[in-house]
Protein backbone atom coordinates (compact mmCIF):
# COMPACT_ATOMS: atom_id res chain seq x y z
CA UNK A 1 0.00 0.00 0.00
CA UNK A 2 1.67 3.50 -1.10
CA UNK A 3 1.58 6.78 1.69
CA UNK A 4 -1.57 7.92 -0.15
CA UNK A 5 -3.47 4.57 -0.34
CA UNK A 6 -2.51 4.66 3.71
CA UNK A 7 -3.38 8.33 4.44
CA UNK A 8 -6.97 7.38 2.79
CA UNK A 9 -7.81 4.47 4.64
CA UNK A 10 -6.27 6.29 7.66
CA UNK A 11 -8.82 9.25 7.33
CA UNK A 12 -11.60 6.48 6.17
CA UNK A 13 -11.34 5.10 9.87
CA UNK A 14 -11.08 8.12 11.59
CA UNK A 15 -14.30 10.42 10.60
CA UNK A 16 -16.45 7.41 11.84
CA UNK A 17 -14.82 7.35 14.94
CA UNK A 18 -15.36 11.16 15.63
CA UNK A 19 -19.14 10.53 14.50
CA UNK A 20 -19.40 7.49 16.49
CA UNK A 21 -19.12 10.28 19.47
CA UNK A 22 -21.61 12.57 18.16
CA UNK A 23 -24.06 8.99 17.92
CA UNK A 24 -22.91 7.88 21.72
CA UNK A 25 -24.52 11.17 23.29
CA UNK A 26 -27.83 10.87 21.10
CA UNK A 27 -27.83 6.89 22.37
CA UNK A 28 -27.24 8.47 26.05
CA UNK A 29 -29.93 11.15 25.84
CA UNK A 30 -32.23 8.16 24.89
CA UNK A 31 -31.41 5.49 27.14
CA UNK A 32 -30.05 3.18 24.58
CA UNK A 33 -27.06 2.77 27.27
CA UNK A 34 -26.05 -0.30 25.93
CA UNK A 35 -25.98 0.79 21.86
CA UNK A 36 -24.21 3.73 23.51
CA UNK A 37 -21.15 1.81 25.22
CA UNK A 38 -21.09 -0.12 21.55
CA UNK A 39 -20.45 2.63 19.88
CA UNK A 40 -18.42 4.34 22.38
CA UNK A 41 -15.99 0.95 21.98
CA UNK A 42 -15.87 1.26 18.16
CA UNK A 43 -15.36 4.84 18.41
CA UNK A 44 -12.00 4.04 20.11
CA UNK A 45 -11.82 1.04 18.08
CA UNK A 46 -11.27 2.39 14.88
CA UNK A 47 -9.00 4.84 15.88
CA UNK A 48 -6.52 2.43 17.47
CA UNK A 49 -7.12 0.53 13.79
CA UNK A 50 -5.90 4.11 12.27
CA UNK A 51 -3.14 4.03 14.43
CA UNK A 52 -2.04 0.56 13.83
CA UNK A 53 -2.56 0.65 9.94
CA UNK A 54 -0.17 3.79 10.08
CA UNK A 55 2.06 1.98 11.76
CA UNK A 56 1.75 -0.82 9.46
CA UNK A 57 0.66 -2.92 12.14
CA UNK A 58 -1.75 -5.69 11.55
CA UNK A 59 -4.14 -7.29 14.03
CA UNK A 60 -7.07 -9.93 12.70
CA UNK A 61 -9.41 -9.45 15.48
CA UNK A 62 -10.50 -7.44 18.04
CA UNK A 63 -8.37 -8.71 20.87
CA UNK A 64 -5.37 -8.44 18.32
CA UNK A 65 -5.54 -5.01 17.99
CA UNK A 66 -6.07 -4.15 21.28
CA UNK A 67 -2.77 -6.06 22.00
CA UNK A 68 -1.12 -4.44 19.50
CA UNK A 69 -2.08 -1.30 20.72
CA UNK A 70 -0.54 -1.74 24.36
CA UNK A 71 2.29 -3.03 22.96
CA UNK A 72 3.71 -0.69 20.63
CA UNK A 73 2.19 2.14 21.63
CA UNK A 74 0.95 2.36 25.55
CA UNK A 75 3.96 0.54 26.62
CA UNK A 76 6.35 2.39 24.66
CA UNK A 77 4.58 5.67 26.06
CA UNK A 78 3.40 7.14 22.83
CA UNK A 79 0.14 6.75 24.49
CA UNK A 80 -0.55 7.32 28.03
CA UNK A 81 -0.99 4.01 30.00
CA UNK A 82 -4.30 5.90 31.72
CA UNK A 83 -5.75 6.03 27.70
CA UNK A 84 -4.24 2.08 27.49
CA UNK A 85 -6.28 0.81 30.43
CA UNK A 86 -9.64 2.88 29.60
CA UNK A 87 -9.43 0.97 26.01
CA UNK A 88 -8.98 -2.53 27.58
CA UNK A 89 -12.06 -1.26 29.91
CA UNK A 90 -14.16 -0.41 27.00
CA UNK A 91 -12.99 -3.26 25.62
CA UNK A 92 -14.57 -5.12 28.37
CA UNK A 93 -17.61 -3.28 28.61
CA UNK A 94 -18.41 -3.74 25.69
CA UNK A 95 -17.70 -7.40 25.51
CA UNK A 96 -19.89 -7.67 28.35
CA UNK A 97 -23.07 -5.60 26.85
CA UNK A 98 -22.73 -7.45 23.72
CA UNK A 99 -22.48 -10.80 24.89
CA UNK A 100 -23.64 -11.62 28.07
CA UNK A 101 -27.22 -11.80 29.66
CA UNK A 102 -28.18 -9.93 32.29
CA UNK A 103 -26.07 -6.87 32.13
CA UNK A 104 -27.41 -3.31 32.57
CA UNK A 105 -25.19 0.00 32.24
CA UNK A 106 -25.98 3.02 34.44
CA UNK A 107 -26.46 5.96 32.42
CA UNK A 108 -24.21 7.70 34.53
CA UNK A 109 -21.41 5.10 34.24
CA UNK A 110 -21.66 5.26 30.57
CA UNK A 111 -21.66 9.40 30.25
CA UNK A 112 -18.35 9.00 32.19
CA UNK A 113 -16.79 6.78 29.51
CA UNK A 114 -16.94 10.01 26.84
CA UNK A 115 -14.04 11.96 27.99
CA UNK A 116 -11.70 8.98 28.02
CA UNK A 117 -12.80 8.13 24.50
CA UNK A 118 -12.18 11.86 23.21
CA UNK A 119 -9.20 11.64 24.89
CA UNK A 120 -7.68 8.76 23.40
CA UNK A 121 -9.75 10.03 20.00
CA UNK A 122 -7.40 13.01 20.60
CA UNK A 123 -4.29 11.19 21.25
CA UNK A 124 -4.40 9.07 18.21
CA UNK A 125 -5.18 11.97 16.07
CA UNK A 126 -2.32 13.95 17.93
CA UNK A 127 0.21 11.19 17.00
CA UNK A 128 -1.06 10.41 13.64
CA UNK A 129 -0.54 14.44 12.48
CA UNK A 130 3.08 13.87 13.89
CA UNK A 131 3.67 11.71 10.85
């Protein structure tokens, strides 16, 4: 893949993680608390994706690229170890609301979750302009 191929598919994954945000306060506002930590996950999700493809890192699944992510970029420090462990948390959460019965999200728990994701949003976007 050539630098313009790469800065395409780079910008491809990062508008729909910056809408993804604008769609987790609308879920929020209606009490879809669940579709709103799903989206708040693939907000982050596809950002760390923009970060690893500009990287040229390649991860298969889900739980691959959030290794990936911790290891070349929270443990080397290019991302702060506080936005490493709210992915892995989102991660979870989301894990959880997607797959197993029984589990309810407070809506306060989940409006807490958006500055960490515009956070890490911001910290992916501030490394990826660096390059």
């Amino acid at each position: 893949m050539n630098d313009i191929e790469k800065a395409d598919i780079i910008a491809y994954k990062m508008e729909p993680a910056n809408k993804a945000l604008v769609e987790v306060e609308l879920l929020i506002n209606n009490d879809m608390l669940h579709s709103a930590v799903n989206r708040l996950y693939y907000a982050c999700f596809y950002a760390v994706s923009a970060l690893l493809i500009n990287s040229g890192i390649e991860a298969r699944k889900h739980s691959g690229v959030k290794q990936m992510f911790g290891l070349h970029f929270v443990i080397p420090g290019i991302i702060s170890k506080d936005t490493g462990k709210f992915y892995t948390e989102v991660f979870g959460k989301r894990q959880k609301g997607d797959y197993e019965d029984l589990v309810s999200f407070e809506k306060e728990e989940v409006e807490m979750l958006l500055v960490p994701a515009r956070q890490l949003i911001n910290e992916i976007e501030e490394v990826l302009s660096k390059k």
